[in-house]
PDB file of N, CA and C in Angstrom:
ATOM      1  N   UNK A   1     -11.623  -3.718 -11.366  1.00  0.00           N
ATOM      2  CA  UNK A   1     -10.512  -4.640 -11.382  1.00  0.00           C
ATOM      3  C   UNK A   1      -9.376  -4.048 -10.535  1.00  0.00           C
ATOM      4  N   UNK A   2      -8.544  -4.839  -9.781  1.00  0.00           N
ATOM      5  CA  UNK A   2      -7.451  -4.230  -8.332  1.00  0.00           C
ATOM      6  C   UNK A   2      -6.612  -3.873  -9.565  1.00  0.00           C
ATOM      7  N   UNK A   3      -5.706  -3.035  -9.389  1.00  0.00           N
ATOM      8  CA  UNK A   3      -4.751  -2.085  -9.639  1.00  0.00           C
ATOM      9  C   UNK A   3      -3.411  -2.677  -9.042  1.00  0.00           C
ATOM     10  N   UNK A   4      -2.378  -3.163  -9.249  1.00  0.00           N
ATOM     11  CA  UNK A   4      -1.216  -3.859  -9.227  1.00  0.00           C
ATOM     12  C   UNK A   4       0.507  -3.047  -9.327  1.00  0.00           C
ATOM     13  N   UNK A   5       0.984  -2.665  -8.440  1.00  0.00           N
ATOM     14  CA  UNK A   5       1.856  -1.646  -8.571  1.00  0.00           C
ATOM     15  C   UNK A   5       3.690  -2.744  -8.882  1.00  0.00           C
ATOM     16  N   UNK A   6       4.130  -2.219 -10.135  1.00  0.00           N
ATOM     17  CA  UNK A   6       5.139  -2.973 -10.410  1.00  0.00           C
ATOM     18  C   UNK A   6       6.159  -1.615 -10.398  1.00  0.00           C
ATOM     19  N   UNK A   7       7.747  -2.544 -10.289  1.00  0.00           N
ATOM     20  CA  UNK A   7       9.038  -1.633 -10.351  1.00  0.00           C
ATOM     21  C   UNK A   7       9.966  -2.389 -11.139  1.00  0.00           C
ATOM     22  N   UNK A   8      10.191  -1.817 -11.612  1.00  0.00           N
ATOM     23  CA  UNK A   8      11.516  -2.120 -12.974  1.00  0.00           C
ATOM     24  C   UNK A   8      12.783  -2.072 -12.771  1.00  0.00           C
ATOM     25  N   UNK A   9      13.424  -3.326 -12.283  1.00  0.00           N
ATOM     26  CA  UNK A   9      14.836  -3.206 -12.025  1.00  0.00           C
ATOM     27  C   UNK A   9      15.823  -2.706 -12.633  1.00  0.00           C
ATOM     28  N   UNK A  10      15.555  -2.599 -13.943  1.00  0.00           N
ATOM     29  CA  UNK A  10      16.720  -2.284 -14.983  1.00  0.00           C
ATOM     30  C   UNK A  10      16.434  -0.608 -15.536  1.00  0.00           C
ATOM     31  N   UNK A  11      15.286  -0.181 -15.703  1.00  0.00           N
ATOM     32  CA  UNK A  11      15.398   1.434 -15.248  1.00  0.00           C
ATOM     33  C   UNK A  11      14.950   1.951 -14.223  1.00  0.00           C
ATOM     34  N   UNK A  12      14.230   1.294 -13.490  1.00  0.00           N
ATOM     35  CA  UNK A  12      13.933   1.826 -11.574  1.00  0.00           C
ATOM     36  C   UNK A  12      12.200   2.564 -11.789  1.00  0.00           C
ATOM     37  N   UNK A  13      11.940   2.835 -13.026  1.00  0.00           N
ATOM     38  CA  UNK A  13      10.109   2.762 -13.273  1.00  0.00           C
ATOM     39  C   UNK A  13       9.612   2.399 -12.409  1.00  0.00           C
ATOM     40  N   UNK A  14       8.558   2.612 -11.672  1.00  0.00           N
ATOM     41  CA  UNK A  14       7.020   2.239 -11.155  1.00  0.00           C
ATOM     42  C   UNK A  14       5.736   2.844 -11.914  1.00  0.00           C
ATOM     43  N   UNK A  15       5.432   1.341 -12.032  1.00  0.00           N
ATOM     44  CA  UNK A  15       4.034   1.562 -13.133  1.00  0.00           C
ATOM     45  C   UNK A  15       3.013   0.603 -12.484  1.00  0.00           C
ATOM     46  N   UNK A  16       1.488   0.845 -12.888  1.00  0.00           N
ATOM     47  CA  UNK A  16       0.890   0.176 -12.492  1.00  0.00           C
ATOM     48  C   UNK A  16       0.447  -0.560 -13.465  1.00  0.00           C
ATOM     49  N   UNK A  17      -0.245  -2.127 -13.248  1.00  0.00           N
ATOM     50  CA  UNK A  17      -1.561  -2.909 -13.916  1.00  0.00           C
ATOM     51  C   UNK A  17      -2.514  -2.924 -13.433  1.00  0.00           C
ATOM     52  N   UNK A  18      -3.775  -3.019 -14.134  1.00  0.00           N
ATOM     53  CA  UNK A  18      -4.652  -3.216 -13.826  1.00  0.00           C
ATOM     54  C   UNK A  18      -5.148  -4.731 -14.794  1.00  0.00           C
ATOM     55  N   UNK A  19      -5.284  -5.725 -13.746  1.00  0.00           N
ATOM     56  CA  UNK A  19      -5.690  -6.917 -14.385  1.00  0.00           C
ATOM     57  C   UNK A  19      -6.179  -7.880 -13.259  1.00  0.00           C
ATOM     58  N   UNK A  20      -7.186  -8.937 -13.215  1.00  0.00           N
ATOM     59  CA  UNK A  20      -7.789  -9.890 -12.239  1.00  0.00           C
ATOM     60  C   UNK A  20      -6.735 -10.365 -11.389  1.00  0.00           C
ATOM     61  N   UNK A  21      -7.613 -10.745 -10.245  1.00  0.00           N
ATOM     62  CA  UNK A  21      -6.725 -11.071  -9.100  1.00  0.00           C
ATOM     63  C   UNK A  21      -6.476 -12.505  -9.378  1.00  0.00           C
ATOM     64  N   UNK A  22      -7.002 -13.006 -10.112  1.00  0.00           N
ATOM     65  CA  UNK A  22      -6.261 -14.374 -10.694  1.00  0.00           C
ATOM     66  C   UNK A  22      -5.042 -14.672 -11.571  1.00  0.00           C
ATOM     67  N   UNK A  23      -4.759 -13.465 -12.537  1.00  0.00           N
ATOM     68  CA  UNK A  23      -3.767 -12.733 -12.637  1.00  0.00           C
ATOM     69  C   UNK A  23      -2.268 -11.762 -12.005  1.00  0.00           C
ATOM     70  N   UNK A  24      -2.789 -11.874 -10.604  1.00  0.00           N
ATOM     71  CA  UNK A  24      -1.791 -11.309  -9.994  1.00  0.00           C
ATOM     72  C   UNK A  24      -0.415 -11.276  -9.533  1.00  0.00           C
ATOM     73  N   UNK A  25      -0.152 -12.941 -10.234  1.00  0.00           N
ATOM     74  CA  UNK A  25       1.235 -13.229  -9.882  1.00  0.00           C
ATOM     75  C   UNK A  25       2.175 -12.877 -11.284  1.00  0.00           C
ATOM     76  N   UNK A  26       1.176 -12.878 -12.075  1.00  0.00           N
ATOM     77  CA  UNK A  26       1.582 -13.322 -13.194  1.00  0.00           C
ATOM     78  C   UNK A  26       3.509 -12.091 -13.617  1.00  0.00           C
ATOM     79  N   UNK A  27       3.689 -12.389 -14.322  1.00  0.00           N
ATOM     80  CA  UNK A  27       5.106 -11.455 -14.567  1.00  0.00           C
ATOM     81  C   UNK A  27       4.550 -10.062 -15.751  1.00  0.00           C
ATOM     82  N   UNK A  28       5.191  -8.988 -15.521  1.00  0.00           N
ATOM     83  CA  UNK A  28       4.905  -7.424 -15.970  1.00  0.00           C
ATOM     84  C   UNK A  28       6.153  -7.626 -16.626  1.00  0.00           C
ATOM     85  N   UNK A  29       5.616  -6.733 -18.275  1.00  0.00           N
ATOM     86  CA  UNK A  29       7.428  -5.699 -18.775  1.00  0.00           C
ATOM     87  C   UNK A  29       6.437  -4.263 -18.352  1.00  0.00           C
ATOM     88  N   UNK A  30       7.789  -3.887 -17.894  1.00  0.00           N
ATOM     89  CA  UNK A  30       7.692  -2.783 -17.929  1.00  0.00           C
ATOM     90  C   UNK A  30       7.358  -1.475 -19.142  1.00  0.00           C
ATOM     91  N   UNK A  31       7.000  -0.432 -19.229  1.00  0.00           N
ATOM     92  CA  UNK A  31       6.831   0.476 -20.308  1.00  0.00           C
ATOM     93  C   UNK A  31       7.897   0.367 -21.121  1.00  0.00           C
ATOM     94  N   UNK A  32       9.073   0.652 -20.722  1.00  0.00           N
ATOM     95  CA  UNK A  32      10.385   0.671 -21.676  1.00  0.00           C
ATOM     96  C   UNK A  32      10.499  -0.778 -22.055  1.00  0.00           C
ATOM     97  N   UNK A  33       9.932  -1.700 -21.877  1.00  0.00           N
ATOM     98  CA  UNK A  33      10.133  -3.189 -22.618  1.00  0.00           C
ATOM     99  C   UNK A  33      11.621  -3.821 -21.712  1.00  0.00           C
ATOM    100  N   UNK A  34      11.489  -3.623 -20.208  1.00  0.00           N
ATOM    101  CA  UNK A  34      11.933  -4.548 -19.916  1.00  0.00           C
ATOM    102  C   UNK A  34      11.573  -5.635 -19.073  1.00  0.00           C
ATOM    103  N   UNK A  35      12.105  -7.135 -18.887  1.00  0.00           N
ATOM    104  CA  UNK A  35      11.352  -8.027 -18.457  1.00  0.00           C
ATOM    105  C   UNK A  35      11.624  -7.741 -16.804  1.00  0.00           C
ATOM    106  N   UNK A  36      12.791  -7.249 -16.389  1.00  0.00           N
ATOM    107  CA  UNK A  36      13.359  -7.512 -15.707  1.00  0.00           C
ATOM    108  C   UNK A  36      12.208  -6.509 -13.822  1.00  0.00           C
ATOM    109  N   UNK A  37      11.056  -7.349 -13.739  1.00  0.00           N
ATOM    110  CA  UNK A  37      10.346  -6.303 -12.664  1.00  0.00           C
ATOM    111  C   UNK A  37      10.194  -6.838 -11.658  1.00  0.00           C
ATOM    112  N   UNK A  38       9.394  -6.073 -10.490  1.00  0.00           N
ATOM    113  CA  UNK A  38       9.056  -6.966  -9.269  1.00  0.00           C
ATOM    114  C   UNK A  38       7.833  -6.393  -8.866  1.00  0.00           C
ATOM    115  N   UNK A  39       6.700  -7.042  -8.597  1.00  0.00           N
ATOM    116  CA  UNK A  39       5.653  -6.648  -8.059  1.00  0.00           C
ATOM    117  C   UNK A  39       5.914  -6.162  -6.258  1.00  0.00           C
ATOM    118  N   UNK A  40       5.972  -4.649  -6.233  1.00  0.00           N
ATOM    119  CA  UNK A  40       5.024  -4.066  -5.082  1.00  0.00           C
ATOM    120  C   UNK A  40       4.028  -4.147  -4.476  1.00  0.00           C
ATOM    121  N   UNK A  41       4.647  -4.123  -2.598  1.00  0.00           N
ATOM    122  CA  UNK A  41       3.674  -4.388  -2.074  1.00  0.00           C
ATOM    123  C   UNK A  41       2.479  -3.231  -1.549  1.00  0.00           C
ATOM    124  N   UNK A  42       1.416  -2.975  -1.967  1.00  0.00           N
ATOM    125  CA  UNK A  42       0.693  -2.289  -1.576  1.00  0.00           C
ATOM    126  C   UNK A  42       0.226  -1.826  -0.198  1.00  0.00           C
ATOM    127  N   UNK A  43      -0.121  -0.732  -0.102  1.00  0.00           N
ATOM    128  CA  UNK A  43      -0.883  -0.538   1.220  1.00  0.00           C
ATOM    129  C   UNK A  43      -2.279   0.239   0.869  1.00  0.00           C
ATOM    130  N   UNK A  44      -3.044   0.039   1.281  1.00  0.00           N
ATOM    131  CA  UNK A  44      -4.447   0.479   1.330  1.00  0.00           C
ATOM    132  C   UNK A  44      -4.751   1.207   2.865  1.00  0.00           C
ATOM    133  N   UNK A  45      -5.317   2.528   2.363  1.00  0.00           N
ATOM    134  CA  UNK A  45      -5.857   3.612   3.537  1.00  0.00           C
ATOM    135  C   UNK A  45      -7.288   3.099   3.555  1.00  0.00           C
ATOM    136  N   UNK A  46      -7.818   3.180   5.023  1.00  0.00           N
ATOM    137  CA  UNK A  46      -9.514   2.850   4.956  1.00  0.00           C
ATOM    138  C   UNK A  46      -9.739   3.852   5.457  1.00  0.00           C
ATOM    139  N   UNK A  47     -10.683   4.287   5.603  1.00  0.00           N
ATOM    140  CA  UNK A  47     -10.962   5.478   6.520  1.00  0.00           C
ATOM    141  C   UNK A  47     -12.693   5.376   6.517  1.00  0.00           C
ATOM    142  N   UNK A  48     -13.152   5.874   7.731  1.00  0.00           N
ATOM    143  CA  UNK A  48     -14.525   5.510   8.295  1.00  0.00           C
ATOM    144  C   UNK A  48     -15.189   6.593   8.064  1.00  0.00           C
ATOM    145  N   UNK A  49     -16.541   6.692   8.420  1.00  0.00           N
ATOM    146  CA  UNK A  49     -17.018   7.770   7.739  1.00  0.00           C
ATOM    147  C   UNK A  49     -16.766   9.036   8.392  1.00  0.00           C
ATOM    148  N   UNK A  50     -16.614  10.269   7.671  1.00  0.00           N
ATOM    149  CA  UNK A  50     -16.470  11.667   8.123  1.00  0.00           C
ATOM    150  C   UNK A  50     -18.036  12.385   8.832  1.00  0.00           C
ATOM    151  N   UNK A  51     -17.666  13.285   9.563  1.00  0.00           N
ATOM    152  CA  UNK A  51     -18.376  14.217   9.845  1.00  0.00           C
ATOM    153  C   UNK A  51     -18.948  14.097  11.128  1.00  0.00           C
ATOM    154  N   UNK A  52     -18.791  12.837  12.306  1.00  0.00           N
ATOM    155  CA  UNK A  52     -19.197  12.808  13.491  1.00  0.00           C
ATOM    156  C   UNK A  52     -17.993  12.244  14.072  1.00  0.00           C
ATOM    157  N   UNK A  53     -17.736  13.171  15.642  1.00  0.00           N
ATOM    158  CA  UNK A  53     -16.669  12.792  16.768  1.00  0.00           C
ATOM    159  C   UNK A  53     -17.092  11.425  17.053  1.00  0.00           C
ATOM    160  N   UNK A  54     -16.188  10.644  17.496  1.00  0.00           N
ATOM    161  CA  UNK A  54     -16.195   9.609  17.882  1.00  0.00           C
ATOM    162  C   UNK A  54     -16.426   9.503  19.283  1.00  0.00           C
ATOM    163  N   UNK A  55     -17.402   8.318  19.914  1.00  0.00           N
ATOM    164  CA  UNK A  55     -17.981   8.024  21.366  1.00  0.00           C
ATOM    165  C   UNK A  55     -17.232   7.775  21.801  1.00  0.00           C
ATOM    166  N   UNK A  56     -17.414   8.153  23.609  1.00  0.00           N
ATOM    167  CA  UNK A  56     -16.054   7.478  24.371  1.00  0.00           C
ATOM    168  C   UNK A  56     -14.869   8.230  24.789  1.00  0.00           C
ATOM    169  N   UNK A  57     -13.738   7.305  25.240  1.00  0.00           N
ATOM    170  CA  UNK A  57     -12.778   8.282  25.957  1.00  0.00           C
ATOM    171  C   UNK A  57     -12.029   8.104  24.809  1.00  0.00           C
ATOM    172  N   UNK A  58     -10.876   9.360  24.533  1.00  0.00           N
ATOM    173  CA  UNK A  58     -10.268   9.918  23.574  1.00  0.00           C
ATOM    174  C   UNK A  58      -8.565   8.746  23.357  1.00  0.00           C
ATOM    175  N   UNK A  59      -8.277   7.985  22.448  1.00  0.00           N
ATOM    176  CA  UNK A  59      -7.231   7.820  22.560  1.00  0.00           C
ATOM    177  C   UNK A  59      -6.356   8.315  22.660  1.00  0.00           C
ATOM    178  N   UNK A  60      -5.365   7.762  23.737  1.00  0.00           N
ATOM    179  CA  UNK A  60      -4.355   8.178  24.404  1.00  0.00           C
ATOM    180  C   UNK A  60      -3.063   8.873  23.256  1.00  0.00           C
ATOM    181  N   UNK A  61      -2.618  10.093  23.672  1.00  0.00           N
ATOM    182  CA  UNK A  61      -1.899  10.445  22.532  1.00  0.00           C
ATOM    183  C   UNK A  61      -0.337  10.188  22.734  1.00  0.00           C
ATOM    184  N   UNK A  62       0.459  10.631  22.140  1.00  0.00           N
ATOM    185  CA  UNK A  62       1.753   9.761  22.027  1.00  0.00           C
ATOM    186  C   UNK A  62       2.321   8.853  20.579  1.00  0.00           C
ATOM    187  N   UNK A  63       3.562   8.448  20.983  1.00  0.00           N
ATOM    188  CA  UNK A  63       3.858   7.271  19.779  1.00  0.00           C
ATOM    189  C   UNK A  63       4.107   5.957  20.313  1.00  0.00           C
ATOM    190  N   UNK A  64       4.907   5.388  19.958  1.00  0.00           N
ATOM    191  CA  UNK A  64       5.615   3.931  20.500  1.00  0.00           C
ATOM    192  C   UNK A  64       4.390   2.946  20.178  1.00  0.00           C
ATOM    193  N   UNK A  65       5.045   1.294  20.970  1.00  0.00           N
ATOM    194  CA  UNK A  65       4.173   0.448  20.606  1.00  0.00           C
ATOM    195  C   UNK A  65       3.103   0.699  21.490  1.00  0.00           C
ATOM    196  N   UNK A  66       3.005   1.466  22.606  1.00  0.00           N
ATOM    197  CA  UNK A  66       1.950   1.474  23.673  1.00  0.00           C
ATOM    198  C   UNK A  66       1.094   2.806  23.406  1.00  0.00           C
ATOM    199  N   UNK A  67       1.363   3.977  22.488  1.00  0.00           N
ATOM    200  CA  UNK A  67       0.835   4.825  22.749  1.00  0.00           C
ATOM    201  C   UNK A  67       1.232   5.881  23.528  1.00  0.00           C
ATOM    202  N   UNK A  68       2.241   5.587  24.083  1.00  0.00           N
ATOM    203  CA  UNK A  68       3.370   6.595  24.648  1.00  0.00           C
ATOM    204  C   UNK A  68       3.114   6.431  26.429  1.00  0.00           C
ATOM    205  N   UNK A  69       2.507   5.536  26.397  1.00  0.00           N
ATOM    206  CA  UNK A  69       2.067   4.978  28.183  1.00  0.00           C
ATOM    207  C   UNK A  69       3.068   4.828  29.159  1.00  0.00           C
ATOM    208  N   UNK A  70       3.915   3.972  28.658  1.00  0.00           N
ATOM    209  CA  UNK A  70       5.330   2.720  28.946  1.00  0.00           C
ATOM    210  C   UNK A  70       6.605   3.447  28.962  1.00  0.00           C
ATOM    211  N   UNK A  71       6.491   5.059  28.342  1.00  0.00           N
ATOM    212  CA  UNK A  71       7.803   5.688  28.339  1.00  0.00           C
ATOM    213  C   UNK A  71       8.825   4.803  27.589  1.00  0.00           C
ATOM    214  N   UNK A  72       8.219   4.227  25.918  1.00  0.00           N
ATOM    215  CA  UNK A  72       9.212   3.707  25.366  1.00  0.00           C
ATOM    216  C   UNK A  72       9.774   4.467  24.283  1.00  0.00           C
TER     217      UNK A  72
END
């Protein structure tokens, strides 16, 4: 079952649920019993499998939106 990350306006808590994704809008109290929360937005890491270099030419290193190409 997805795991649901809530924050508690009135003591600043982050706690999680775990309950159906048909469930997911639904409203959280928090541990200390208050109503007052907001569901967090998650991020999820994927990561591919370990243990072999990847084929091909090496992405370009750098930051920015280009990869550091554009000198931005």
């Amino acid at each position: 079952m997805p795991r649901y990350e809530f924050r508690c306006r009135a003591c600043g808590d982050t706690y999680e649920v775990v309950r159906s994704m048909s469930e997911a809008s639904a409203p959280s109290t928090c541990p200390q019993g208050h109503a007052d929360t907001v569901k967090l937005l998650s991020t999820v890491a994927v990561t591919g499998r370990g243990g072999s270099a990847p084929s091909g030419p090496a992405a370009p290193a750098g930051g920015g939106c280009c990869g550091g190409a554009c000198g931005c």
